[in-house]
C-alpha atoms as a PDB file:
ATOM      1  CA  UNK A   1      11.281   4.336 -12.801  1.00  0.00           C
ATOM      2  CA  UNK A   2       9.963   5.867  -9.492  1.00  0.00           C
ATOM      3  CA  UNK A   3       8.712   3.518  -6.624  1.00  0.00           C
ATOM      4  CA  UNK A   4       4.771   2.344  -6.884  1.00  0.00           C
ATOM      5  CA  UNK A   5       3.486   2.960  -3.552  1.00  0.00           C
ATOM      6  CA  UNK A   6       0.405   1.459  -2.307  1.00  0.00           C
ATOM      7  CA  UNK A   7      -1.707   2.881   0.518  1.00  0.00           C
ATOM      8  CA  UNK A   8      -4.179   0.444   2.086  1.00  0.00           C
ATOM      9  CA  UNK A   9      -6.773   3.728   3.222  1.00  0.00           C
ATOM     10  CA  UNK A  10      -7.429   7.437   2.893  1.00  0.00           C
ATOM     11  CA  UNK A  11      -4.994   9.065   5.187  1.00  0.00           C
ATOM     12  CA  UNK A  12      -4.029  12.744   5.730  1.00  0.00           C
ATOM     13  CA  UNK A  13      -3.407  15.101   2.185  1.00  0.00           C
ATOM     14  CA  UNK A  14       0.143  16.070   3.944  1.00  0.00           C
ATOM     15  CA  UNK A  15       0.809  12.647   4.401  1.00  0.00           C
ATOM     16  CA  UNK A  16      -0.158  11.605   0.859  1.00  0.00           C
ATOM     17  CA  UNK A  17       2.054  14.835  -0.598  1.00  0.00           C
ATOM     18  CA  UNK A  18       5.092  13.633   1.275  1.00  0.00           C
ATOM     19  CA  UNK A  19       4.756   9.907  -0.775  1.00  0.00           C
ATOM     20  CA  UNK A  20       3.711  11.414  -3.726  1.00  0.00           C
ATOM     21  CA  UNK A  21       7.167  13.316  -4.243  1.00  0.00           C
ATOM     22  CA  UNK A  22       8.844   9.596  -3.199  1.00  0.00           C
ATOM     23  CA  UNK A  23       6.651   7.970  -6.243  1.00  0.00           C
ATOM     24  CA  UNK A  24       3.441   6.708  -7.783  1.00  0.00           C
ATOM     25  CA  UNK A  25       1.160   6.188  -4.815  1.00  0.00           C
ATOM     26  CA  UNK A  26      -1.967   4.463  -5.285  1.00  0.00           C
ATOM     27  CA  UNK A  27      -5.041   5.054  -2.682  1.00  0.00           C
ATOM     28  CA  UNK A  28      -7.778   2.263  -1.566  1.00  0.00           C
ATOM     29  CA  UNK A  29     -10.623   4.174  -3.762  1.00  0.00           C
ATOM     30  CA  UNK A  30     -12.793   2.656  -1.172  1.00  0.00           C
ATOM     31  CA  UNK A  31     -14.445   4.212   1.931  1.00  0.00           C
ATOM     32  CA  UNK A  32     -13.332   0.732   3.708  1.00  0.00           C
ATOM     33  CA  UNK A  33     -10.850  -1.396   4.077  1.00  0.00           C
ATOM     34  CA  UNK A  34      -9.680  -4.171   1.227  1.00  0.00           C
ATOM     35  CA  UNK A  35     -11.066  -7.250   1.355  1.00  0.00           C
ATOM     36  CA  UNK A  36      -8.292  -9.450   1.597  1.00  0.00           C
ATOM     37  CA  UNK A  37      -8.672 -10.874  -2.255  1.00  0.00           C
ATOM     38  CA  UNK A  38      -8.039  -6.963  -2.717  1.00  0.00           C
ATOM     39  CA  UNK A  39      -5.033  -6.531  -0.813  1.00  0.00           C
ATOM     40  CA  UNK A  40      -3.489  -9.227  -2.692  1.00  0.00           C
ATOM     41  CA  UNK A  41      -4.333  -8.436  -5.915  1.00  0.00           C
ATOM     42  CA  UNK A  42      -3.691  -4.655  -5.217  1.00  0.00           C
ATOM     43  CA  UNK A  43       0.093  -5.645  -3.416  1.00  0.00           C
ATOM     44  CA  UNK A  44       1.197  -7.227  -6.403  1.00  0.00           C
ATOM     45  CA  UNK A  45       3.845  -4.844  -8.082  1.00  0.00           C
ATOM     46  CA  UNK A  46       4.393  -2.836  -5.542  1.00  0.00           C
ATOM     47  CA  UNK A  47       7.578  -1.136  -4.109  1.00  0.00           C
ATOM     48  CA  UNK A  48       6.036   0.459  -1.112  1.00  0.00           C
ATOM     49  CA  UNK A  49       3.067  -0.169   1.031  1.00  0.00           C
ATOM     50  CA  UNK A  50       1.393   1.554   4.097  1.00  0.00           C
ATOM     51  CA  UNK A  51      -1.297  -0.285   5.653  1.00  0.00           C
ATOM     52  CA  UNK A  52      -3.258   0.429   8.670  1.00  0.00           C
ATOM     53  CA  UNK A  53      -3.205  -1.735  11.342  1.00  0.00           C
ATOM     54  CA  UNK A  54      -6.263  -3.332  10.222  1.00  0.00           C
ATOM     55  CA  UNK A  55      -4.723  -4.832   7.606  1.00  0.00           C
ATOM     56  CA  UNK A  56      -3.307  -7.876   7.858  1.00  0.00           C
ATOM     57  CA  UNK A  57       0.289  -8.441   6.226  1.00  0.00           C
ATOM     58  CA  UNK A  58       1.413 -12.149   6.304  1.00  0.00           C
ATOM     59  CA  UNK A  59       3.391 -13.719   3.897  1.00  0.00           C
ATOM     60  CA  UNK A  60       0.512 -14.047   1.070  1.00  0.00           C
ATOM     61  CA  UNK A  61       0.940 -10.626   1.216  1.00  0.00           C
ATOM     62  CA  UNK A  62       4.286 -10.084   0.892  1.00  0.00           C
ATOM     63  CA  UNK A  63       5.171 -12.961  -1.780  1.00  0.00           C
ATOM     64  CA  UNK A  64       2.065 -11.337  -4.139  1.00  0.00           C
ATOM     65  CA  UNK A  65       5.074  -8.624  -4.192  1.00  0.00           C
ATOM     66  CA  UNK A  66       8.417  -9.605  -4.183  1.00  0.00           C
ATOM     67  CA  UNK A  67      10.009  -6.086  -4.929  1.00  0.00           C
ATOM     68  CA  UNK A  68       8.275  -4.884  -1.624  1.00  0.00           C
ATOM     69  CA  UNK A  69      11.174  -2.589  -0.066  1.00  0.00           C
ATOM     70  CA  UNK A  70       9.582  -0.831   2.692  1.00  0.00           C
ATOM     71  CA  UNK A  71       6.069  -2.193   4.660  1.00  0.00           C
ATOM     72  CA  UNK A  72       4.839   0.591   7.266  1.00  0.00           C
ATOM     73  CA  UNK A  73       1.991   0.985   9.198  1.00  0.00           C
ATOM     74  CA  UNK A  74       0.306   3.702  10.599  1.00  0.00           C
END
């Protein structure tokens, strides 16, 4: 089962290819950032996220998905 990969904002098509071929990536649909009752509920599951550093990733965060492997920011 490939990685689900959650992206906290739009970012660059290149970039988004490159994760793509790594898994199933998942965008914000929004032209905003989560709320943070979204980033929670959109965390949970997840293998991979990359969040902007707007977002704020504390440990609600992280234990809404314990099979995080990789957190990045950009």
């Amino acid at each position: 089962m490939p990685p689900r990969i959650l992206v906290t904002r739009r970012i660059p098509d290149d970039a988004l290819n490159l994760l793509r071929a790594a898994g199933d990536v998942d965008v914000n649909p929004h032209d905003r950032p989560f709320t943070r009752d979204e980033l929670l509920t959109a965390t949970a599951g997840r293998n991979g996220l990359l969040a902007l550093l707007h977002d704020r990733i504390d440990a609600a965060v992280l234990d809404r998905a314990p099979g995080l492997r990789v957190v990045a920011n950009m």
